[in-house]
Protein backbone atom coordinates (compact mmCIF):
# COMPACT_ATOMS: atom_id res chain seq x y z
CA UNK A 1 106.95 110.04 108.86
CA UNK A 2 103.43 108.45 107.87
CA UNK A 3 100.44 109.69 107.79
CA UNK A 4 98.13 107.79 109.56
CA UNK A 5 94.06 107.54 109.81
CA UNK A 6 91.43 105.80 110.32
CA UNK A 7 88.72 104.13 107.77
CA UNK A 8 85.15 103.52 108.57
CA UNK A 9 82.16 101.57 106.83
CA UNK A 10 79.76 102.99 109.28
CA UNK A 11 77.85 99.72 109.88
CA UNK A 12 75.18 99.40 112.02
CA UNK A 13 72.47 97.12 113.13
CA UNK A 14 69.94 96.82 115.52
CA UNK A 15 71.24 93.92 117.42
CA UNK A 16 72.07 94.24 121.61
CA UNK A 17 75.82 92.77 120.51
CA UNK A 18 75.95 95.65 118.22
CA UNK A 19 76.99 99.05 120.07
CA UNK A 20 75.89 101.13 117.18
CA UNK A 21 72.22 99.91 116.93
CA UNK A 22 70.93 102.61 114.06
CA UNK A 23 71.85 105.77 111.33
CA UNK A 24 71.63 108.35 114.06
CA UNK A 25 74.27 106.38 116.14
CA UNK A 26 76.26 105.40 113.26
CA UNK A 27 76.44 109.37 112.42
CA UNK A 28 76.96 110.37 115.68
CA UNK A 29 80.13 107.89 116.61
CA UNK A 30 81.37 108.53 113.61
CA UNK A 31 82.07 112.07 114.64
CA UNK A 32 82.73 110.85 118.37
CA UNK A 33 85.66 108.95 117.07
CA UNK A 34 87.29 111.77 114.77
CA UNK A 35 87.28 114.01 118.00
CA UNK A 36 88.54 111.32 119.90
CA UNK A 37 91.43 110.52 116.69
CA UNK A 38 92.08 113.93 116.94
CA UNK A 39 92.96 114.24 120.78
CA UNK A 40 95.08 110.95 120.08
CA UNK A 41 97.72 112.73 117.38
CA UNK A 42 96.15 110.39 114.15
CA UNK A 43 96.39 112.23 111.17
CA UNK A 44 93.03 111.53 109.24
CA UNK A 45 89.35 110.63 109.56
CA UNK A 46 87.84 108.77 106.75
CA UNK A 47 84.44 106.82 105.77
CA UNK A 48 83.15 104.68 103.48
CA UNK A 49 80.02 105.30 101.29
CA UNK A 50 77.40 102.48 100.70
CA UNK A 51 74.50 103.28 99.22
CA UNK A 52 70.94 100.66 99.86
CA UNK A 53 73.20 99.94 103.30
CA UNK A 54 73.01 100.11 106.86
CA UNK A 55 76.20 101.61 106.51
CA UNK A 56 76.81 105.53 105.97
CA UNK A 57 75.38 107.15 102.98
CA UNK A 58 75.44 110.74 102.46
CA UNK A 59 78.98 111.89 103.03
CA UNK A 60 78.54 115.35 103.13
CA UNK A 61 76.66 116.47 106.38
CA UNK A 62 78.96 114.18 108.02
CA UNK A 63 81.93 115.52 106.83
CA UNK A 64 80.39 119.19 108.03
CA UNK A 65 79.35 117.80 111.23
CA UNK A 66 83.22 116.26 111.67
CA UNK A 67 84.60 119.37 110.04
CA UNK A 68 83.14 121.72 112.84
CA UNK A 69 83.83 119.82 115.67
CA UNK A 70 87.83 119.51 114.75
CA UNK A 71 90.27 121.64 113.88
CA UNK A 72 93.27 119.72 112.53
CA UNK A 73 92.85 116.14 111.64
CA UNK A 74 91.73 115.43 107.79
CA UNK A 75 88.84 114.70 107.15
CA UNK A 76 87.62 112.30 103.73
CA UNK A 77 86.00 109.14 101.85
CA UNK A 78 87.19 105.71 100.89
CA UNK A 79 85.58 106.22 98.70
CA UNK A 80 82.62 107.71 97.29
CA UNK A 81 80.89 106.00 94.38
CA UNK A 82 81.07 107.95 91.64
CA UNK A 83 77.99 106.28 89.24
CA UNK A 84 75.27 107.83 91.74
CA UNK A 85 76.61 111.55 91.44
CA UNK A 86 75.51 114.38 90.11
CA UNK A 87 78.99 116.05 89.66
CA UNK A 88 77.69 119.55 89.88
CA UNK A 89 75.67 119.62 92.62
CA UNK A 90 78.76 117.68 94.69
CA UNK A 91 81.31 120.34 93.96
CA UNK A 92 78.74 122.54 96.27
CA UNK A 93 78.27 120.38 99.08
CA UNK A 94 81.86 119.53 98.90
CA UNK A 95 82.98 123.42 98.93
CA UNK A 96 81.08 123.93 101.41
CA UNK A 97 82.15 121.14 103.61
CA UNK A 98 85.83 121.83 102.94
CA UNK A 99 85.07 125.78 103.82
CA UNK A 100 83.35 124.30 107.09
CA UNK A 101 86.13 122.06 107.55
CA UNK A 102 88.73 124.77 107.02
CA UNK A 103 90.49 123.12 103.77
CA UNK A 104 91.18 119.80 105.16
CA UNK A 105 88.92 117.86 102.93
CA UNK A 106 90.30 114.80 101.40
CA UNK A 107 87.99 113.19 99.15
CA UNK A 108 88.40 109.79 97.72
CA UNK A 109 86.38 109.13 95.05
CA UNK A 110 85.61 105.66 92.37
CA UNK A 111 83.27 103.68 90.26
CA UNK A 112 82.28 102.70 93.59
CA UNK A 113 81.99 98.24 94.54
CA UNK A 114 79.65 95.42 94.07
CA UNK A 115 76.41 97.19 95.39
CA UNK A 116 73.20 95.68 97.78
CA UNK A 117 71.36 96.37 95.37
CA UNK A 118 71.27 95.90 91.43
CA UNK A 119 72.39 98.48 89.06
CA UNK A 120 71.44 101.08 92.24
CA UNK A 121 72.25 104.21 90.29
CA UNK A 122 69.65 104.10 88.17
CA UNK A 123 67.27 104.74 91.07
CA UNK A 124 68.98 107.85 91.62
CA UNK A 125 68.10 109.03 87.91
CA UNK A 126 71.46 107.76 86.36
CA UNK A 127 72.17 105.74 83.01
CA UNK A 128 74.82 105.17 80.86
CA UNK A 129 75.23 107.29 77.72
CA UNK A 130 74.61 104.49 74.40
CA UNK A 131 78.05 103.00 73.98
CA UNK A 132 79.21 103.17 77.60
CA UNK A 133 78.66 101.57 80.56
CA UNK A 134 78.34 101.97 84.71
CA UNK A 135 82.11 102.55 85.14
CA UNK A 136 82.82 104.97 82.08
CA UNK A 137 79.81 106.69 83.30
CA UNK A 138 81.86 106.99 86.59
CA UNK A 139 84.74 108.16 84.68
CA UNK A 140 82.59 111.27 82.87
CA UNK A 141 80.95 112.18 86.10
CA UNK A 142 84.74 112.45 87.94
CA UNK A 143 85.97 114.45 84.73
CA UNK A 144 82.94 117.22 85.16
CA UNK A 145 83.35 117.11 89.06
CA UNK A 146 87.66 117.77 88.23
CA UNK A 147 86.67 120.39 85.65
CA UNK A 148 83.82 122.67 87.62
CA UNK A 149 86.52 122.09 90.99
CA UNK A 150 88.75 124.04 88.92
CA UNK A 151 86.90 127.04 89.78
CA UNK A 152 86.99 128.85 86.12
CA UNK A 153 83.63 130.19 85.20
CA UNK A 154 81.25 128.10 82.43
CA UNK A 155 77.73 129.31 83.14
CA UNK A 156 76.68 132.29 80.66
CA UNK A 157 74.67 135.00 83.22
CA UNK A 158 71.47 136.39 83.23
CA UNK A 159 71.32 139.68 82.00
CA UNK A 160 68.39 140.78 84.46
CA UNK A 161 69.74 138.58 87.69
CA UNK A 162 67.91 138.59 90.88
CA UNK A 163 71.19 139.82 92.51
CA UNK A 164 74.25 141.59 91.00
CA UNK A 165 77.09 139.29 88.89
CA UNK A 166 80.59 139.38 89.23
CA UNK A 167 81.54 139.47 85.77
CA UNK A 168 82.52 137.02 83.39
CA UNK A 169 80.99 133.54 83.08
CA UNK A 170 79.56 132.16 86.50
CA UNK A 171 81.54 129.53 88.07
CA UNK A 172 79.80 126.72 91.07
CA UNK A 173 79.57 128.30 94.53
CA UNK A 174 80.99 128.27 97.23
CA UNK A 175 84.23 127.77 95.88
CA UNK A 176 86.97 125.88 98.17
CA UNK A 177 90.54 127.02 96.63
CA UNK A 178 93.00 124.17 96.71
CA UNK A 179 89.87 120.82 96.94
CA UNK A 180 90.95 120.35 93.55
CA UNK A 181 94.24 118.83 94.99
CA UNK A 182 92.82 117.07 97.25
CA UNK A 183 91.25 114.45 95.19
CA UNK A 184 91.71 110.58 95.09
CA UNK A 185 90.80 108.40 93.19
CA UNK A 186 90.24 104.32 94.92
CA UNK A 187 92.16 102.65 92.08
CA UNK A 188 91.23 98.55 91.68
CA UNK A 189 93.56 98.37 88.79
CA UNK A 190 97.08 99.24 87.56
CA UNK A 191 95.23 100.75 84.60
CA UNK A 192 93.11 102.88 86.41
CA UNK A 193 95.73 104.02 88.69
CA UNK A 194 97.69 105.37 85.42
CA UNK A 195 94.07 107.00 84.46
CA UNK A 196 93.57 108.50 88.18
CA UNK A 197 97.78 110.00 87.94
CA UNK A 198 96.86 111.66 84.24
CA UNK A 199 93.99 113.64 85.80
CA UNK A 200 96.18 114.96 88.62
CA UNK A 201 94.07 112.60 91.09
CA UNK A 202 95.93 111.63 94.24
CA UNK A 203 95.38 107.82 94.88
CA UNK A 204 93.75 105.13 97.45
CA UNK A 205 94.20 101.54 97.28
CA UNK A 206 92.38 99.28 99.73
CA UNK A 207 92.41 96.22 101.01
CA UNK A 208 91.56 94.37 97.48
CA UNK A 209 92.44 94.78 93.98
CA UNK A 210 91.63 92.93 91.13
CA UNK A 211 94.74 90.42 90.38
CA UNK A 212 96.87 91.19 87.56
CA UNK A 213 99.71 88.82 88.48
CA UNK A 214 99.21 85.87 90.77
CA UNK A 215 101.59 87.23 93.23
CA UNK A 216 101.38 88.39 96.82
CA UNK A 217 98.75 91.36 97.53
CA UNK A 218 101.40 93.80 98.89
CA UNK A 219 103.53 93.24 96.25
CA UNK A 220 100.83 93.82 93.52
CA UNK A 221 99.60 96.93 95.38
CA UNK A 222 103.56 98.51 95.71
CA UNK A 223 103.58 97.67 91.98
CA UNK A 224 100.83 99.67 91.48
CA UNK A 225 101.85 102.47 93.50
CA UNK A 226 105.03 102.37 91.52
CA UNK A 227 103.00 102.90 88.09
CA UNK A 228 100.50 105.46 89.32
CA UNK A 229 103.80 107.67 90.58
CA UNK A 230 105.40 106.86 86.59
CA UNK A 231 102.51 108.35 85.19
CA UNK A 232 102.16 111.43 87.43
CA UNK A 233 105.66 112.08 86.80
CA UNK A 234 104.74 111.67 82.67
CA UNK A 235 101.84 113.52 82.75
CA UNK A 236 103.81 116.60 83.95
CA UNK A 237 101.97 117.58 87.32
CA UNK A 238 104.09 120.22 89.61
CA UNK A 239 102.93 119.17 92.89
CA UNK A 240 103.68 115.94 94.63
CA UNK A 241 101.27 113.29 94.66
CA UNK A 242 99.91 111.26 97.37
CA UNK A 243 99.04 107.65 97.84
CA UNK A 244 97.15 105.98 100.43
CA UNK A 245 96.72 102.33 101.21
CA UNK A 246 94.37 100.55 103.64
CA UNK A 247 94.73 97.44 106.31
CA UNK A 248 93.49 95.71 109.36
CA UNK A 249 96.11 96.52 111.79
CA UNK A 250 95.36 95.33 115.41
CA UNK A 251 97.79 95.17 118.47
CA UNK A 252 97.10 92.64 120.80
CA UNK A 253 97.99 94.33 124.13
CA UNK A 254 94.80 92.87 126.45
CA UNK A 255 92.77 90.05 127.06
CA UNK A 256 89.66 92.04 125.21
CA UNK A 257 91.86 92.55 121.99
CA UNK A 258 92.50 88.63 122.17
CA UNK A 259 89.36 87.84 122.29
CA UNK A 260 87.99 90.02 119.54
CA UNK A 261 91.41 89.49 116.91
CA UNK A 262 93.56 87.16 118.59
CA UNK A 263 92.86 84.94 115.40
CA UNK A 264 93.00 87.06 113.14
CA UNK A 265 96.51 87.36 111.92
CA UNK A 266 96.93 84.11 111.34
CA UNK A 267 95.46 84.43 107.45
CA UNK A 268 97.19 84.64 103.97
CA UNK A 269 95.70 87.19 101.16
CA UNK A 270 92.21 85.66 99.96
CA UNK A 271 91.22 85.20 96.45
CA UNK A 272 87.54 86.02 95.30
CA UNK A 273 85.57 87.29 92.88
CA UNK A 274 83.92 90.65 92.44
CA UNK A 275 80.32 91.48 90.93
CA UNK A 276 81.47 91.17 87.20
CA UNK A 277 83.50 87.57 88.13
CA UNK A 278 86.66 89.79 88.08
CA UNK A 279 89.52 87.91 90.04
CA UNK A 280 90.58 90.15 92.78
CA UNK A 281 92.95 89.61 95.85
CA UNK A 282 92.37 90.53 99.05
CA UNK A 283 95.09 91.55 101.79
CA UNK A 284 95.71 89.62 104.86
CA UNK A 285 94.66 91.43 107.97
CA UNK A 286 97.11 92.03 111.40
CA UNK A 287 96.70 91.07 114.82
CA UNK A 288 99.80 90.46 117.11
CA UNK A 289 101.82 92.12 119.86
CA UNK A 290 103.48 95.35 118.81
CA UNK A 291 106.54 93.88 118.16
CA UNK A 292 105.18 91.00 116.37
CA UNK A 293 103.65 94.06 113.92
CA UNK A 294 106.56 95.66 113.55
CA UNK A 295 108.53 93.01 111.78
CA UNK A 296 105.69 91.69 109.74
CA UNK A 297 104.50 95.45 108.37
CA UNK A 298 108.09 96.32 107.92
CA UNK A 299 108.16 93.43 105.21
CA UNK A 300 104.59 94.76 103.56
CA UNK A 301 105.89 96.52 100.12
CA UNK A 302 102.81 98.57 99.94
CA UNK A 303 102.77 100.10 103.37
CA UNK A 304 106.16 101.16 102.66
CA UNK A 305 105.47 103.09 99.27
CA UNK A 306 102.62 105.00 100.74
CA UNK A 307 102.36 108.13 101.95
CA UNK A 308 99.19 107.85 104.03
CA UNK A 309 98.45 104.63 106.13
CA UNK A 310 94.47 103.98 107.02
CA UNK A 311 93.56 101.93 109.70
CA UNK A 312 90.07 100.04 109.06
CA UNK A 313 87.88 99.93 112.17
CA UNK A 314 85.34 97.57 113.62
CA UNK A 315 82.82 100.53 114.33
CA UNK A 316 80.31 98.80 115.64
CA UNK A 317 82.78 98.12 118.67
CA UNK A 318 82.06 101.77 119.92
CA UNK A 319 83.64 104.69 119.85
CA UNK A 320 85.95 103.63 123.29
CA UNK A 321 87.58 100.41 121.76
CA UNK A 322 88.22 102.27 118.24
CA UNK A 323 89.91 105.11 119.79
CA UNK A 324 91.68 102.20 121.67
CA UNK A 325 92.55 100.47 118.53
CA UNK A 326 93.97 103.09 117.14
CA UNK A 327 95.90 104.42 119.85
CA UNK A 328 98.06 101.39 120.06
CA UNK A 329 99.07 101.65 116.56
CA UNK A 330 100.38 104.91 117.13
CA UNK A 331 101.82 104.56 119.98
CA UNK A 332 103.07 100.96 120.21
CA UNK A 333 103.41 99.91 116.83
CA UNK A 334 104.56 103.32 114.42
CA UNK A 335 107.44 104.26 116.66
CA UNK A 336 108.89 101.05 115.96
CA UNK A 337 108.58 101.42 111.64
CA UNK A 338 109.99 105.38 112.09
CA UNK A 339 106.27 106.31 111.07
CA UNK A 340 106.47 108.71 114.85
C-alpha cells in the first residue's frame, strides 16, 4: 500500500481561461478539492507556499478551514519556506490547526525556492545572523520550531500573572501532542536529507533536486531516499520514518485529458539552474493510458522507495477536473502497481 495525495501551488489569475480567477477562489477550491479527495479514498491534501505570489500564502487558516471541513484525509505543505518564519509564533498556529484538524497535520517544511521577489524575507523582518546566510538561517528557525514542538516548558512565569500558572516553566500554547512527528523536511540535496533524518524530520522530495551525479532523476532521488533512511537508522530514532516524493501523473482516459496532457509524457528529466546557478534536475512528468502508467511508474526507483506518493495538480483547471485527475490514478492506475 501507498499513500497517495495530492499537491497544490494554488495559482491563480485573473484571466477568463483561468477557472480560479483570484485569492478568495484559490482558498476556497483549495478546500473544495480536499472534500472532494476525501469522498474519492486519496490519502492526503497538500499545498504549496509562495510568498510575493498569486499562489497561496498563509498556510495556516487554510489548513483550519480544510481541517474542519474533513475528517480523515491528511492535511499539509510542500513545503513551507522556512527563512520568512517566526518559529514561535508557527508552533501556535500550527497547534492549533492540527487540534482543529484532529492530529492529521503533516507539515513539510524548507529553506523554501528561488523567490518572485529578491531576498523576500527580509521584508518580513528577517536577516541572517553575521557569519550565516538565508539557508542556515532556515536551518536555526526549523531547530527552534523542532525544539518549542517538543512541548517541554522554557518560558520563566510571572510571579503576579493575569491568570493562574500551571507550574513549572511555561511551554507555547495550544499544544498538539504527536505534530512533532509529523514534520518534513523538502530535502534538495543528499546532504540535507542526512541533516533533515538527524533531527527526526520525516522527508519530501519533489519534482527537482539539485544534481549530484549526472544520472537519471529517479535514480538520484531513490539514492537519496536510501541515505536519508541510513541516517535515521544512525541517528537512533524509535519510530519509523516517512518519505514522500512528488510527480505529474496524468491518465489519459478522454478526449479532454488529451487535449490538456496528451503531450506531455513524451519528455525526458530537464536540466536547469536554480537562483544561486546550482545545477538541478528536474523529473519527467506522466501522461498515458493507465496501462501505459503502470509499466513506466513501475520502472521509477523513487516512486518505489516512498512511502507517500503526491500527485501535483493543475488547479487552475477547477475543482471538477482535479478531483477527476486524481480519481483515475486511484482507481485506474494504483491497482495496477499494488498501491490499492
Amino acid at each position: 500500500m501507498k499513500k497517495i495525495g495530492f499537491l497544490s501551488f494554488g495559482h491563480w489569475t485573473p484571466s477568463p481561461q483561468s477557472q480560479t480567477r483570484s485569492a478568495s477562489d484559490a482558498l476556497l477550491q483549495s478546500i473544495d478539492l480536499a472534500v472532494a479527495a476525501e469522498e474519492l479514498g486519496a490519502d492526503g491534501a497538500y499545498f504549496r507556499v509562495h510568498h510575493f505570489a498569486r499562489q497561496l500564502g498563509s498556510p495556516f487558516p487554510l489548513l483550519a478551514a480544510v481541517g474542519a471541513r474533513t475528517k480523515r484525509i491528511e492535511i499539509g505543505t510542500a513545503v513551507i519556506d522556512m527563512r520568512y518564519e517566526n518559529p514561535l509564533y508557527m508552533a501556535e498556529d500550527a497547534g492549533a490547526a492540527d487540534l482543529i484538524a484532529g492530529g492529521r497535520l503533516q507539515l513539510g517544511i524548507s529553506r523554501g525556492s528561488p523567490e518572485q521577489v529578491i531576498d523576500g524575507w527580509r521584508y518580513f523582518g528577517y536577516a541572517p545572523p553575521e557569519g550565516m546566510n538565508d539557508a542556515d538561517m532556515a536551518r536555526r528557525h526549523t531547530e527552534v520550531f523542532l525544539d518549542v514542538l517538543s512541548g517541554k516548558g522554557f518560558a520563566q512565569p510571572n510571579p503576579r500573572p493575569m491568570f493562574p500558572n500551571p507550574p513549572g516553566l511555561l511551554r507555547l500554547e495550544p499544544y498538539s501532542e504527536g505534530l512533532r512527528d509529523r514534520i518534513w523536511w523538502g530535502a534538495g540535496t543528499n546532504d540535507t536529507a542526512a541533516w533533515a533524518a538527524k533531527l527526526g524530520m520525516n522527508m519530501q522530495s519533489s519534482t527537482l533536486k539539485i544534481d549530484e551525479s549526472g544520472r537519471p532523476f529517479h535514480v538520484q532521488q531513490a539514492e537519496q531516499i536510501r541515505i536519508f533512511r541510513e541516517a535515521w537508522t544512525a541517528a537512533g530514532h524509535k519510530r519509523e520514518p516517512r518519505v514522500s516524493v512528488s510527480r505529474s501523473i496524468f491518465a489519459l482516459v478522454n478526449d479532454r485529458d488529451r487535449a490538456y496532457f496528451g503531450r506531455s509524457g513524451e519528455g525526458d528529466d530537464t536540466i536547469g539552474f536554480l537562483g544561486d546557478n546550482a545545477r538541478a534536475i528536474f523529473g519527467r512528468s506522466y501522461a498515458a493510458e493507465p496501462d501505459v502508467l503502470v509499466q513506466q511508474l513501475s520502472q521509477d526507483e523513487a516512486i518505489a522507495e516512498a512511502d507517500t506518493l503526491l500527485l501535483t495538480v493543475p488547479n487552475q483547471l477547477g475543482v471538477d477536473y482535479n478531483a477527476h485527475v486524481v480519481e483515475e490514478i486511484l482507481k485506474h492506475v494504483a491497482p495496477g502497481l499494488g498501491w490499492r
